[in-house]
PDB file of N, CA and C in Angstrom:
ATOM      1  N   UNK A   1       0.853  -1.165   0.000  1.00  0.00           N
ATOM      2  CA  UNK A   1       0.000   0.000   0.000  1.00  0.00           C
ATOM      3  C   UNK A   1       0.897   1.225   0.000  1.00  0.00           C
ATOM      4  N   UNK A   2       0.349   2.287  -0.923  1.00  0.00           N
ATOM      5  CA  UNK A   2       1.346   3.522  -0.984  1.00  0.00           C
ATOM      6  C   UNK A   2       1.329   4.122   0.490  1.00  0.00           C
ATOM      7  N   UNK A   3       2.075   5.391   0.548  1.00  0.00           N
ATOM      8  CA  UNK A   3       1.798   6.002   2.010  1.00  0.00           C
ATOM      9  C   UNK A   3       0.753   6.844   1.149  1.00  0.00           C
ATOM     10  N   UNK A   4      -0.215   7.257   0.597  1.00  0.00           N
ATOM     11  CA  UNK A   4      -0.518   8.220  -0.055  1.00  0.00           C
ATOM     12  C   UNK A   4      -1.644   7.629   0.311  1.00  0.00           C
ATOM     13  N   UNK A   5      -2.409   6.053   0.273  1.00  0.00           N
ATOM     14  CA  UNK A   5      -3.437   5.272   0.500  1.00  0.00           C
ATOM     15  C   UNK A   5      -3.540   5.388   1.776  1.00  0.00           C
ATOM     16  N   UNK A   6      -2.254   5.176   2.432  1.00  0.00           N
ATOM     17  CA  UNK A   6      -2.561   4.423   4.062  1.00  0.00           C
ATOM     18  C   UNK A   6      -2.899   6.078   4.717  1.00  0.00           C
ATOM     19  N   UNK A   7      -2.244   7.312   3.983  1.00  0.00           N
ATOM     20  CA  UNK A   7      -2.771   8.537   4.784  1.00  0.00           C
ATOM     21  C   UNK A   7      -3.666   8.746   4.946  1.00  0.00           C
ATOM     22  N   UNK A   8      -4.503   8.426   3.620  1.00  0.00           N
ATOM     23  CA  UNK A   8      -6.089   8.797   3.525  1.00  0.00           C
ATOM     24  C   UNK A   8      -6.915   8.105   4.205  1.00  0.00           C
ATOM     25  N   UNK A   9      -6.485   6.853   4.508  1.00  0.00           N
ATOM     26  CA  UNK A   9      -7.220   5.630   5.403  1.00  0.00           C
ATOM     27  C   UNK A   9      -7.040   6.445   6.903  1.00  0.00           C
ATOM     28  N   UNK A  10      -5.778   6.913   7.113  1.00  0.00           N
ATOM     29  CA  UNK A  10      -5.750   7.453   8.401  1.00  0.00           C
ATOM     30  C   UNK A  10      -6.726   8.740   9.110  1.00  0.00           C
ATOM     31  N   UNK A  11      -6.482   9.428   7.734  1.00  0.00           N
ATOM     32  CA  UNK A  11      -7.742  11.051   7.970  1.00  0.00           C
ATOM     33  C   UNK A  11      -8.813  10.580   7.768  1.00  0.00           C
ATOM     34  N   UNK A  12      -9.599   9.196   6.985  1.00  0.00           N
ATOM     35  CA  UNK A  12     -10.884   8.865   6.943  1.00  0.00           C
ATOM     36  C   UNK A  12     -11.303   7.911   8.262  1.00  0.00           C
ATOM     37  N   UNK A  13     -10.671   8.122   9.372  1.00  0.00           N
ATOM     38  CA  UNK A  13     -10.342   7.412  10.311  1.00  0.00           C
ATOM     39  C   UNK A  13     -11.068   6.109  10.457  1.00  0.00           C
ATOM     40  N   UNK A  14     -10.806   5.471   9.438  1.00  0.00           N
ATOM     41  CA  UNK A  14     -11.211   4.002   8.682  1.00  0.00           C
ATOM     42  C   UNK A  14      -9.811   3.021   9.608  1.00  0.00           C
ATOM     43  N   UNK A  15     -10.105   1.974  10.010  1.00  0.00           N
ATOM     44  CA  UNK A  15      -9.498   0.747  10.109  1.00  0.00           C
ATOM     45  C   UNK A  15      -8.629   0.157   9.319  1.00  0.00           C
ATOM     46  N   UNK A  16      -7.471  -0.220   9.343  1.00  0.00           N
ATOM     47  CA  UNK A  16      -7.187  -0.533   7.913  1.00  0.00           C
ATOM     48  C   UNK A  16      -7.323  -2.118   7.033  1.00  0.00           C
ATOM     49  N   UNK A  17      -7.851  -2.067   6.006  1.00  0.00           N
ATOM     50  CA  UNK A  17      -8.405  -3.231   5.424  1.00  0.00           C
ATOM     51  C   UNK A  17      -7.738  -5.201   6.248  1.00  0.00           C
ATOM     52  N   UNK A  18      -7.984  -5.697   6.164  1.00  0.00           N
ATOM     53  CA  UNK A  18      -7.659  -7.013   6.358  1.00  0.00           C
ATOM     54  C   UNK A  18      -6.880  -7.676   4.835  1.00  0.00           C
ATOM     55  N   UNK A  19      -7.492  -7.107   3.902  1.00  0.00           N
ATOM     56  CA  UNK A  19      -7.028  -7.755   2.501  1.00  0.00           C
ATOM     57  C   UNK A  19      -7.009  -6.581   1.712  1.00  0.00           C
ATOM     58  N   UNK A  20      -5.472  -6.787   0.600  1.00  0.00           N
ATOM     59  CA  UNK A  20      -5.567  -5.837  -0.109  1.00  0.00           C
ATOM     60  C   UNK A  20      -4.751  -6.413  -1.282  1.00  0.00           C
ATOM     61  N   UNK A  21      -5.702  -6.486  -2.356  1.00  0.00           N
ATOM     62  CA  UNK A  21      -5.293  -7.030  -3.881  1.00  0.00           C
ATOM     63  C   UNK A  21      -4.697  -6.094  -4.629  1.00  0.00           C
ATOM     64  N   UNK A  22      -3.046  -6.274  -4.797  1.00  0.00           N
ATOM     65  CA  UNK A  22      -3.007  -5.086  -5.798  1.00  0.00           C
ATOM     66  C   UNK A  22      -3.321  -3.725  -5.974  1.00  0.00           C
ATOM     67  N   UNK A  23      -3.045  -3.056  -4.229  1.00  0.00           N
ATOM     68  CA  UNK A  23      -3.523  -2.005  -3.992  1.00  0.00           C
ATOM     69  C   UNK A  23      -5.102  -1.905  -3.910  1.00  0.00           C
ATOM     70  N   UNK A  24      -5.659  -2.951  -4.189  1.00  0.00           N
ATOM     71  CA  UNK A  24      -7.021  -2.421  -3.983  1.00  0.00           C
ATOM     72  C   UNK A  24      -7.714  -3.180  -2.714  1.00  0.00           C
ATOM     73  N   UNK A  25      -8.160  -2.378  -2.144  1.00  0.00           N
ATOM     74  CA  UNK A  25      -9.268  -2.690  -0.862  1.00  0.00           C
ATOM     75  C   UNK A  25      -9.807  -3.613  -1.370  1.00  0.00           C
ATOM     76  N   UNK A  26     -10.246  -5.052  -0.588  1.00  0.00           N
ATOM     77  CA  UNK A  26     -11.007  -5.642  -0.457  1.00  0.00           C
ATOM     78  C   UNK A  26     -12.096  -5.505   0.680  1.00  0.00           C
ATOM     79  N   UNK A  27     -13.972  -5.001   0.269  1.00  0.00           N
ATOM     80  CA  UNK A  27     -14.142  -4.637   1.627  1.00  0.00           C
ATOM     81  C   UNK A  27     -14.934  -6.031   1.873  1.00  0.00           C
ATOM     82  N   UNK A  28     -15.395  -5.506   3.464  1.00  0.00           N
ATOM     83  CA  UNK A  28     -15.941  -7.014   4.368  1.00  0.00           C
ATOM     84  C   UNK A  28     -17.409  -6.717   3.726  1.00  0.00           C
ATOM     85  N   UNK A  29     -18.196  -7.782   3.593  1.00  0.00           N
ATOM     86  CA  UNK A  29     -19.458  -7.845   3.998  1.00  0.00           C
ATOM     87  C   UNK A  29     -20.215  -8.845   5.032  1.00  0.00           C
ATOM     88  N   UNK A  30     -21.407  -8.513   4.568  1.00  0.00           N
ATOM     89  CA  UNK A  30     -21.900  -9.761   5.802  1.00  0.00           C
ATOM     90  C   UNK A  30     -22.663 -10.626   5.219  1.00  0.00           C
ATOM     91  N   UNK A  31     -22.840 -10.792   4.052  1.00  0.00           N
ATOM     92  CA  UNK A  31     -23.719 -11.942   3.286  1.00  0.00           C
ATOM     93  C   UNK A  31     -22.804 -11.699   1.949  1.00  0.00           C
ATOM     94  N   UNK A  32     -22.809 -13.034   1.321  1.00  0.00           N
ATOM     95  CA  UNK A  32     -22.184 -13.422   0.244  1.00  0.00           C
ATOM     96  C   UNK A  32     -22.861 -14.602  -0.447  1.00  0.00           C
ATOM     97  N   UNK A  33     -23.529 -14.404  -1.522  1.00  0.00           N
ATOM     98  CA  UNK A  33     -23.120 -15.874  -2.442  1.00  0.00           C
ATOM     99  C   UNK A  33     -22.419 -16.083  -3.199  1.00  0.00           C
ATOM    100  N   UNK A  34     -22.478 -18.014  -2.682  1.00  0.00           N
ATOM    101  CA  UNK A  34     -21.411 -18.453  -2.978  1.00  0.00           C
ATOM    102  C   UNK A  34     -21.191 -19.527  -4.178  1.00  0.00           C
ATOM    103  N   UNK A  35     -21.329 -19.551  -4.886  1.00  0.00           N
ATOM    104  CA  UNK A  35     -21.783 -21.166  -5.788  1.00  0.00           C
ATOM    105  C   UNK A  35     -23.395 -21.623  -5.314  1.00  0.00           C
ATOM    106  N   UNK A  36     -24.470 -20.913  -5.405  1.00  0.00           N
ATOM    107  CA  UNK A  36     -25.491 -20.550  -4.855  1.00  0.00           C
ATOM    108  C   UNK A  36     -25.865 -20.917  -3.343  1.00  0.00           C
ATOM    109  N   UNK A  37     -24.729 -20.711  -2.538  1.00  0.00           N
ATOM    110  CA  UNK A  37     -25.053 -20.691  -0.949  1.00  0.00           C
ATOM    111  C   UNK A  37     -24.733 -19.058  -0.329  1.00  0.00           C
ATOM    112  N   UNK A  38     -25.993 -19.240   0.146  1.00  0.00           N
ATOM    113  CA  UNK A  38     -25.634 -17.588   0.855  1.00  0.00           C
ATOM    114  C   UNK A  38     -25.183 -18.016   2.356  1.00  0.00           C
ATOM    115  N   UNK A  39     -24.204 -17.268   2.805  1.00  0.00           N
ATOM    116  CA  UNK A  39     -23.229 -17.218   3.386  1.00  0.00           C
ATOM    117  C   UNK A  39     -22.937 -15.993   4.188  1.00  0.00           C
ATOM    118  N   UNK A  40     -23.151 -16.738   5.586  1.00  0.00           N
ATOM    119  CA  UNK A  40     -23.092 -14.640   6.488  1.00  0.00           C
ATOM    120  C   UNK A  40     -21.736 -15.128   7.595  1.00  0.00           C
ATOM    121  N   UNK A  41     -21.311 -14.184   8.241  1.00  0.00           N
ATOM    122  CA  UNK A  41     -20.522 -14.019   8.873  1.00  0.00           C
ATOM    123  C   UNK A  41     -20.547 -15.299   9.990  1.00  0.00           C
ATOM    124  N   UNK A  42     -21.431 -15.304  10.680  1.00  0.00           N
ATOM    125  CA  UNK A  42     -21.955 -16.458  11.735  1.00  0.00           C
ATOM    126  C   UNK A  42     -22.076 -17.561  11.276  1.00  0.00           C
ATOM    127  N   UNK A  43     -22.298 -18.235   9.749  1.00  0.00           N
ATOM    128  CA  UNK A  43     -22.585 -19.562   9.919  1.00  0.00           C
ATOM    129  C   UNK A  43     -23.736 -19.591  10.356  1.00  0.00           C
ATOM    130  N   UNK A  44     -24.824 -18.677  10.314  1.00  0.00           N
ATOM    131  CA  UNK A  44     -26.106 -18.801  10.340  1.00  0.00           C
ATOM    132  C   UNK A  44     -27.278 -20.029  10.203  1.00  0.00           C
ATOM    133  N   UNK A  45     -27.282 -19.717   8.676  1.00  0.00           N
ATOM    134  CA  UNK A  45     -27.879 -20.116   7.404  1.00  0.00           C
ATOM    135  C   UNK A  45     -28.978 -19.743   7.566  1.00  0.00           C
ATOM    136  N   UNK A  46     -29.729 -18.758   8.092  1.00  0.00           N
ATOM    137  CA  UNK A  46     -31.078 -18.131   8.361  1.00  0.00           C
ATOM    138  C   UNK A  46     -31.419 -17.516   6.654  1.00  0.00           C
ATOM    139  N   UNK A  47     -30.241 -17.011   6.075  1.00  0.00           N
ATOM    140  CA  UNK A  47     -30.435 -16.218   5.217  1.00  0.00           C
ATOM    141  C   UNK A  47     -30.710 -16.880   3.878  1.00  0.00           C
ATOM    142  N   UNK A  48     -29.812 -18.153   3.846  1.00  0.00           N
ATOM    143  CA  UNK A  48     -29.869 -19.164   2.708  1.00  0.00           C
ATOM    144  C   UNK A  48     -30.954 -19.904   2.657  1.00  0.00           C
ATOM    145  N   UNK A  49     -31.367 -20.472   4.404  1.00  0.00           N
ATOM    146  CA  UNK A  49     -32.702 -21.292   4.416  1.00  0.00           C
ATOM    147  C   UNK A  49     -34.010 -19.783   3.935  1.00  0.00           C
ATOM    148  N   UNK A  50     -33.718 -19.265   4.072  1.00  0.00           N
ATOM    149  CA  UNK A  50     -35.310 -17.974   3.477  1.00  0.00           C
ATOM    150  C   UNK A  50     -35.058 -18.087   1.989  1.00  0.00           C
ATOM    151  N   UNK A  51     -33.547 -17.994   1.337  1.00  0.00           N
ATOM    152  CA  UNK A  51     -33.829 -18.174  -0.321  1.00  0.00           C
ATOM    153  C   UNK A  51     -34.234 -19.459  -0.289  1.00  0.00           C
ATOM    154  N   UNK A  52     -34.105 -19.878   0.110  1.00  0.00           N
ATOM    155  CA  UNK A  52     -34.112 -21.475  -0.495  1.00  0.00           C
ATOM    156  C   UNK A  52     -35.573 -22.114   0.146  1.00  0.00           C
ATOM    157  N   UNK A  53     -36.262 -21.109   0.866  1.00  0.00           N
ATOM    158  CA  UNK A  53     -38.093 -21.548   1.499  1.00  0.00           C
ATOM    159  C   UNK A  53     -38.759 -21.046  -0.624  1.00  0.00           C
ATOM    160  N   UNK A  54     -38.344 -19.734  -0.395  1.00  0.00           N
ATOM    161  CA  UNK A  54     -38.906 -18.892  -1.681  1.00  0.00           C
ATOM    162  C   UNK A  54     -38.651 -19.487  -2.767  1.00  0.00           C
ATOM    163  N   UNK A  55     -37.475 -20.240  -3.140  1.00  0.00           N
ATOM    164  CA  UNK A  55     -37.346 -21.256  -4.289  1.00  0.00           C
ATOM    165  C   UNK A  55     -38.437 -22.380  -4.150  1.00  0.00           C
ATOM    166  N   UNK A  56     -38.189 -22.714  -3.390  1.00  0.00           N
ATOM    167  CA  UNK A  56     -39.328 -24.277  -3.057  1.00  0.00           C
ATOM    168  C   UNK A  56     -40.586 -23.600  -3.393  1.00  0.00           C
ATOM    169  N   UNK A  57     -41.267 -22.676  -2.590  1.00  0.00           N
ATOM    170  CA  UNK A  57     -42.490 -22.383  -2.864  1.00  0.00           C
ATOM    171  C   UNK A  57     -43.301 -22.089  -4.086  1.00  0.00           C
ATOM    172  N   UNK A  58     -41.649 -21.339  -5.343  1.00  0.00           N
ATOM    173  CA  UNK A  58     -42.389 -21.088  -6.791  1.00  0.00           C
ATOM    174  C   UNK A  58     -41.983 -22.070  -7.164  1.00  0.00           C
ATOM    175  N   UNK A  59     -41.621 -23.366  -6.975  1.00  0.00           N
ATOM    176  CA  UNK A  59     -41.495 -24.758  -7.511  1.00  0.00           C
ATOM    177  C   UNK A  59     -42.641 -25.167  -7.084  1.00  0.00           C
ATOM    178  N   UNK A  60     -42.925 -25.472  -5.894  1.00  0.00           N
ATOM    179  CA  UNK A  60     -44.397 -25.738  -5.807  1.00  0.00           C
ATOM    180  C   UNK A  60     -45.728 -25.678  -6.493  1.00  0.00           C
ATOM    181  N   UNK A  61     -45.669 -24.089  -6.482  1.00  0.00           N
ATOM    182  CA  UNK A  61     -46.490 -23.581  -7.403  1.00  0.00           C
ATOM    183  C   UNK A  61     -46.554 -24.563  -8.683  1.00  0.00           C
ATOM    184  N   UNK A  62     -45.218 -24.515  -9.535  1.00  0.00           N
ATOM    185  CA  UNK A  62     -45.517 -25.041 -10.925  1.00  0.00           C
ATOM    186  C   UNK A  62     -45.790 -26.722 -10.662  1.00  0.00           C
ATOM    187  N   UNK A  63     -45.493 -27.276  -9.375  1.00  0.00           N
ATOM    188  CA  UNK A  63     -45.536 -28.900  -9.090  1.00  0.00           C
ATOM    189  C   UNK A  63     -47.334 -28.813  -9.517  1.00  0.00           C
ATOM    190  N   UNK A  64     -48.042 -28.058  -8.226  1.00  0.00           N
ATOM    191  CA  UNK A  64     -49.346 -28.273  -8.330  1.00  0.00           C
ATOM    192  C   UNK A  64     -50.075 -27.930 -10.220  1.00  0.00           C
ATOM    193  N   UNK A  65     -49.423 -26.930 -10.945  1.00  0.00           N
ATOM    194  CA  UNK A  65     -49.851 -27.102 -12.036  1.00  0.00           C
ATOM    195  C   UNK A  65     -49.679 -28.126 -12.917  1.00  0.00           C
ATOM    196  N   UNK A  66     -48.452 -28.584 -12.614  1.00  0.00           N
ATOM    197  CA  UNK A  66     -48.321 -29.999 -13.448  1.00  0.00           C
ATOM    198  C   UNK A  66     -48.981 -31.369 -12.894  1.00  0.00           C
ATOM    199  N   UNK A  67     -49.433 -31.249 -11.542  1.00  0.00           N
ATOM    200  CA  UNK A  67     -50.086 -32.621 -10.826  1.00  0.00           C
ATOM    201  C   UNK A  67     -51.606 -32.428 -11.274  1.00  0.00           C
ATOM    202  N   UNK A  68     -52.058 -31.441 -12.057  1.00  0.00           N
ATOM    203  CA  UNK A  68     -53.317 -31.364 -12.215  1.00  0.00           C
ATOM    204  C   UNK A  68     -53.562 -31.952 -13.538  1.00  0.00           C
ATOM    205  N   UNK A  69     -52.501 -32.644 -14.537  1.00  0.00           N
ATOM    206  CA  UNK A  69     -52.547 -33.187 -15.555  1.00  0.00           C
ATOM    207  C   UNK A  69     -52.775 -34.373 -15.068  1.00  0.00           C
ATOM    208  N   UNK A  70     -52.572 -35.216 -13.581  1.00  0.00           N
ATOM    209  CA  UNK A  70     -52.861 -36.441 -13.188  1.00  0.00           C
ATOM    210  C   UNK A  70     -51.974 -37.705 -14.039  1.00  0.00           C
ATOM    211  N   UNK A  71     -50.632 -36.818 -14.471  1.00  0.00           N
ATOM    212  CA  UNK A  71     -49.626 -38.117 -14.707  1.00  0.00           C
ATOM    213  C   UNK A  71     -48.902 -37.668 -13.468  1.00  0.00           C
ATOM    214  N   UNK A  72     -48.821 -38.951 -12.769  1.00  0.00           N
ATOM    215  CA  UNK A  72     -47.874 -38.990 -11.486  1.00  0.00           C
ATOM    216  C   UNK A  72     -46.307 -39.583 -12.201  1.00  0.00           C
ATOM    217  N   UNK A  73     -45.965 -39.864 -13.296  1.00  0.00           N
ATOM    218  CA  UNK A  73     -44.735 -40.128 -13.273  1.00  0.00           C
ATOM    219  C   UNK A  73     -43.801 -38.371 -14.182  1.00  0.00           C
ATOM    220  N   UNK A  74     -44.892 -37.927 -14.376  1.00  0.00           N
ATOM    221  CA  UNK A  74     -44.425 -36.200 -14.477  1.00  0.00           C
ATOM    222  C   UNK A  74     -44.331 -35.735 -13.606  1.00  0.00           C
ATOM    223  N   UNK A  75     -45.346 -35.849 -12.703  1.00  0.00           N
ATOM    224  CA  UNK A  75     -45.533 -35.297 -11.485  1.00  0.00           C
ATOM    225  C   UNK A  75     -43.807 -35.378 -10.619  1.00  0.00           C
ATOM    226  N   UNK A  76     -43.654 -37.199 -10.655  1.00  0.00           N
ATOM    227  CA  UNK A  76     -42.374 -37.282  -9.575  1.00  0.00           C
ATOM    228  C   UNK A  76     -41.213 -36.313 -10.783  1.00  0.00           C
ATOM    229  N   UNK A  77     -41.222 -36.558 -11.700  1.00  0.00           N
ATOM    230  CA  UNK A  77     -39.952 -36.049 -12.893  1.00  0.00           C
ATOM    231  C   UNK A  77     -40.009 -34.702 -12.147  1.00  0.00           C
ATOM    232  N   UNK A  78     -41.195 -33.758 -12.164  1.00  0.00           N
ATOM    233  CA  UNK A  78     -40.706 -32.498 -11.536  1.00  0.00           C
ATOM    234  C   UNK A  78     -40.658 -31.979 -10.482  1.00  0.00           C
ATOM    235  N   UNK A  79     -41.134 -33.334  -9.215  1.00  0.00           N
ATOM    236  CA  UNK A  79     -40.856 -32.708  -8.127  1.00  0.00           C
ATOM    237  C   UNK A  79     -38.958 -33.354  -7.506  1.00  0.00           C
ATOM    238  N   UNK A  80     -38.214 -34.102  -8.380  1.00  0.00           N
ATOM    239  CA  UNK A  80     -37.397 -34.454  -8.392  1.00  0.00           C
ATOM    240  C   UNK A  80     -36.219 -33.066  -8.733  1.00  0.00           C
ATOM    241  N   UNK A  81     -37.009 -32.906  -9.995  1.00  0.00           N
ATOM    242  CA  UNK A  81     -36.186 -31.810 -10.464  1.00  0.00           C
ATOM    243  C   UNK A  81     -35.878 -30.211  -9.726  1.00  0.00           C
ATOM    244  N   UNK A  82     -37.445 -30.119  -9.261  1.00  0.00           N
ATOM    245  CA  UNK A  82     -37.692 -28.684  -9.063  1.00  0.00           C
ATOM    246  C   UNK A  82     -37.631 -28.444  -7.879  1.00  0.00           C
ATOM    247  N   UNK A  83     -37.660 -29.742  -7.039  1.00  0.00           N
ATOM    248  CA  UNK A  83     -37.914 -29.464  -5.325  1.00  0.00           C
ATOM    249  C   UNK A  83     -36.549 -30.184  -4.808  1.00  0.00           C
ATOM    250  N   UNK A  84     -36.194 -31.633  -4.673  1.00  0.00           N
ATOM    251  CA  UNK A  84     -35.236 -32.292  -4.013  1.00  0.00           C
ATOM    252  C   UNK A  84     -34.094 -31.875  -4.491  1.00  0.00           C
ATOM    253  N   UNK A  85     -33.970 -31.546  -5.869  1.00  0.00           N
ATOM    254  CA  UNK A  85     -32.836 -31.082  -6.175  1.00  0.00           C
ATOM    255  C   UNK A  85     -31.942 -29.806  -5.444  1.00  0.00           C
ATOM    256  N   UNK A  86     -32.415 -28.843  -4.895  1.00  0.00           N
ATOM    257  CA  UNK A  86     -32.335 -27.465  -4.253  1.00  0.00           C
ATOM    258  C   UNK A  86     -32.287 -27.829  -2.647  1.00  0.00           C
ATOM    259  N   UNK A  87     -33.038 -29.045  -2.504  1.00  0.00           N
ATOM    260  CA  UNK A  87     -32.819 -28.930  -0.847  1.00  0.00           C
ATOM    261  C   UNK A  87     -31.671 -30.248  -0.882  1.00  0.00           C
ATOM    262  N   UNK A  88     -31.236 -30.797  -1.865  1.00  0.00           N
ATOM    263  CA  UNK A  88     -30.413 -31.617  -1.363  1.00  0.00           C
ATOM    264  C   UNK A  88     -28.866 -31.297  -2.070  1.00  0.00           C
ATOM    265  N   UNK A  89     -29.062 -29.862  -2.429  1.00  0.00           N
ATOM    266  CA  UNK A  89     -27.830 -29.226  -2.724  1.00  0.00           C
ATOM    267  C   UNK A  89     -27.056 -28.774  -1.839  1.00  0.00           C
ATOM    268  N   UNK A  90     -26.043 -28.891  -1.459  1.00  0.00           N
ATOM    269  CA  UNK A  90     -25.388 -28.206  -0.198  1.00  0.00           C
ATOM    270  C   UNK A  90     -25.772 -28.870   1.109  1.00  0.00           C
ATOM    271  N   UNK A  91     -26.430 -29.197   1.236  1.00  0.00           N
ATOM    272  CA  UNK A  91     -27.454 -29.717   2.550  1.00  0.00           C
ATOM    273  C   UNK A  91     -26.332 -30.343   3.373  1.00  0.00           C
ATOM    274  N   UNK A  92     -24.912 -30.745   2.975  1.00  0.00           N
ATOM    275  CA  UNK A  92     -23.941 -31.218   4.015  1.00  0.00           C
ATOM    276  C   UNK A  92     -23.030 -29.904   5.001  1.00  0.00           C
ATOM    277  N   UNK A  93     -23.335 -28.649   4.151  1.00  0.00           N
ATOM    278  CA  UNK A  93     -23.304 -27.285   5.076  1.00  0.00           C
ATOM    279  C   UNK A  93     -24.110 -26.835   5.696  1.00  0.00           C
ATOM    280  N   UNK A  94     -25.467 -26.610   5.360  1.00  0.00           N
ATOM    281  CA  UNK A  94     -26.758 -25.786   5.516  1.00  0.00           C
ATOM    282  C   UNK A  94     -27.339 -27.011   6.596  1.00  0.00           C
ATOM    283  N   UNK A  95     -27.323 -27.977   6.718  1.00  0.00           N
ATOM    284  CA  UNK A  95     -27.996 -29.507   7.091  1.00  0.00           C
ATOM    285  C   UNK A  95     -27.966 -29.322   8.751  1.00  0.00           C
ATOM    286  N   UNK A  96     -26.638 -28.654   9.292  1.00  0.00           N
ATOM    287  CA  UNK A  96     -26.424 -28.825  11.002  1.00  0.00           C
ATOM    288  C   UNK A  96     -27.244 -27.370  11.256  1.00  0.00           C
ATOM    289  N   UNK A  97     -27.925 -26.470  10.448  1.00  0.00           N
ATOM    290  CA  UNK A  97     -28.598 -25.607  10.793  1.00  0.00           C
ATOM    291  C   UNK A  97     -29.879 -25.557  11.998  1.00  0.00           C
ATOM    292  N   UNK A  98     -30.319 -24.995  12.707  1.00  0.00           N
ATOM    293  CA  UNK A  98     -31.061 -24.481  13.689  1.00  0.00           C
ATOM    294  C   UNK A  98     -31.898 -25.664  13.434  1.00  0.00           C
ATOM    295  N   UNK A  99     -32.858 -26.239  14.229  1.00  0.00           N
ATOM    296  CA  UNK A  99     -34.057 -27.455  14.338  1.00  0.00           C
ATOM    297  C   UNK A  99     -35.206 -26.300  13.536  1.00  0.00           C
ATOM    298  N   UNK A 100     -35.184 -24.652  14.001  1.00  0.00           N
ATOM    299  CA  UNK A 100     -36.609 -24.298  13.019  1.00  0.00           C
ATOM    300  C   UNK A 100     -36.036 -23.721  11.683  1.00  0.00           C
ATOM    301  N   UNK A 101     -34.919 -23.883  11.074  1.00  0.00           N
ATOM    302  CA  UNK A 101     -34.564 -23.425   9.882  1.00  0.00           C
ATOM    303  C   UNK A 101     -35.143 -24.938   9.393  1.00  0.00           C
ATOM    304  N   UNK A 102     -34.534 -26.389  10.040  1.00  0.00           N
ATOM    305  CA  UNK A 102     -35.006 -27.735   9.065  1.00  0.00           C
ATOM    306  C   UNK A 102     -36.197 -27.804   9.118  1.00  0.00           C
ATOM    307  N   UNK A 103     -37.208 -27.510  10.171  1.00  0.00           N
ATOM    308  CA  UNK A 103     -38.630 -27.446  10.258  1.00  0.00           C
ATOM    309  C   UNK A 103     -39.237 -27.037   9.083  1.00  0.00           C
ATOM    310  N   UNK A 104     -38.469 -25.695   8.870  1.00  0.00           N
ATOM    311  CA  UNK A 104     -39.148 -24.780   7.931  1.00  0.00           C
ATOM    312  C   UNK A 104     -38.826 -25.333   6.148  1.00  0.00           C
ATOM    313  N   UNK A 105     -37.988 -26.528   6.180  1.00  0.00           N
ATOM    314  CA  UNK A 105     -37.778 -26.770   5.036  1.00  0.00           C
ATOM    315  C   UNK A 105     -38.537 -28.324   4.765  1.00  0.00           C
ATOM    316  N   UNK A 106     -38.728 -29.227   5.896  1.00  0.00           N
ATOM    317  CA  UNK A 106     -39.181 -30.319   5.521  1.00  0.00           C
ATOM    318  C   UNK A 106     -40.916 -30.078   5.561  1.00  0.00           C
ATOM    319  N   UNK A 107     -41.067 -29.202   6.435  1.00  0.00           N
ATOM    320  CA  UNK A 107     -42.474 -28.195   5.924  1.00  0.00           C
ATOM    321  C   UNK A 107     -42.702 -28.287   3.977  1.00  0.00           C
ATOM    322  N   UNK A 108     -42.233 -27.452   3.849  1.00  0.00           N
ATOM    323  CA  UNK A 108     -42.181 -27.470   2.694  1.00  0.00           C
ATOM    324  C   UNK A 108     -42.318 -28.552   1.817  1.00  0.00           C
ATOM    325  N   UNK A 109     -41.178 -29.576   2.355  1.00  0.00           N
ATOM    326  CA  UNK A 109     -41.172 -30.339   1.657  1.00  0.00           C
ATOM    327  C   UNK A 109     -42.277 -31.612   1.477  1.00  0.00           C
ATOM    328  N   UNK A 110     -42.893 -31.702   2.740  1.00  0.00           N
ATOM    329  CA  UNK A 110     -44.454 -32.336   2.525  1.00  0.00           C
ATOM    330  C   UNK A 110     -45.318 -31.645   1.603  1.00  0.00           C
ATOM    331  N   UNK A 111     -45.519 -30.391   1.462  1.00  0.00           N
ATOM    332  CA  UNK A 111     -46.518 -29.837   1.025  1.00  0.00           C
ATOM    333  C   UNK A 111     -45.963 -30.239  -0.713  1.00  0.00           C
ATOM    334  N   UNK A 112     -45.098 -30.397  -0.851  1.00  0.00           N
ATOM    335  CA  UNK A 112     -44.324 -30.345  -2.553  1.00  0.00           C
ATOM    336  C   UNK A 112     -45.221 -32.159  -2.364  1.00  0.00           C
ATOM    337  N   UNK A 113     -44.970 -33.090  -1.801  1.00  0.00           N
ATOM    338  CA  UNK A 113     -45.378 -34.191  -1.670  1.00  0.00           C
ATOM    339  C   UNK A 113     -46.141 -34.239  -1.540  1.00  0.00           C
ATOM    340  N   UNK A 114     -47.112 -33.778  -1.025  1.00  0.00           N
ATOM    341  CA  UNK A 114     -48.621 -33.898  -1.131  1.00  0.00           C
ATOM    342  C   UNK A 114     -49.459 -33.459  -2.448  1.00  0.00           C
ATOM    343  N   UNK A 115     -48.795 -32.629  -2.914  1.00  0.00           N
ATOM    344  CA  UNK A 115     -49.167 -32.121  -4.240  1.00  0.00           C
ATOM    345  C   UNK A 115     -49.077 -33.039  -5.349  1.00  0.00           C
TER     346      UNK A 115
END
C-alpha cells in the first residue's frame, strides 16, 4: 500500500483493510453468495434457508400445475427436479442448521409431496 493510501485511510479514520489485492481494498461484507449458498458471517444459514423456502415455494407452485394433468410419473420427474434437487444441494453445510430453519424446510417439503 502507498503512504498516499494508508494517509487517507488514516484522515478517513477508517481501520485498515484485512485484505488488499493489488492495492485495492477488499471490503468485508456480511452476506455473500457463494456457488449458490448464501453465506453470512456467523454460519447462520437463516439467510440461505429464506432463499431457499422462496425457491421451493415457486417450484411448488408449478408442481401443483403440473399434478393437475394427473400423470404422477411427471408429477415425480418435476418434483425431483424442481424441489429435491435445491434442498439436497449443499445440505452437508446448511444440514447442522437451527431445528426451526429444518422445520421450515421439511415443511415445505411435505406440502411439494402432497401435491
Amino acid at each position: 500500500m502507498t503512504d498516499q493510501k494508508r494517509n487517507r485511510l488514516i484522515r478517513s479514520n477508517t481501520d485498515f483493510p484485512s485484505v488488499i489485492v493489488n492495492e485495492t481494498i477488499i471490503e468485508e461484507t456480511t452476506n455473500v453468495d457463494y456457488l449458490g449458498v448464501r453465506l453470512d458471517g456467523g454460519l447462520r444459514w437463516g439467510d440461505h434457508v429464506d432463499k431457499l423456502a422462496k425457491q421451493i415455494s415457486s417450484n411448488i407452485f408449478v408442481l401443483k400445475n403440473i399434478s393437475s394433468l394427473n400423470n404422477l410419473s411427471l408429477s415425480k420427474l418435476v418434483y425431483y427436479g424442481l424441489i429435491e434437487s435445491l434442498i439436497r444441494y449443499s445440505i452437508i453445510l446448511w444440514g447442522l442448521s437451527s431445528k426451526d430453519n429444518l422445520n421450515r424446510i421439511l415443511t415445505l417439503q411435505k406440502r411439494a409431496v402432497r401435491s
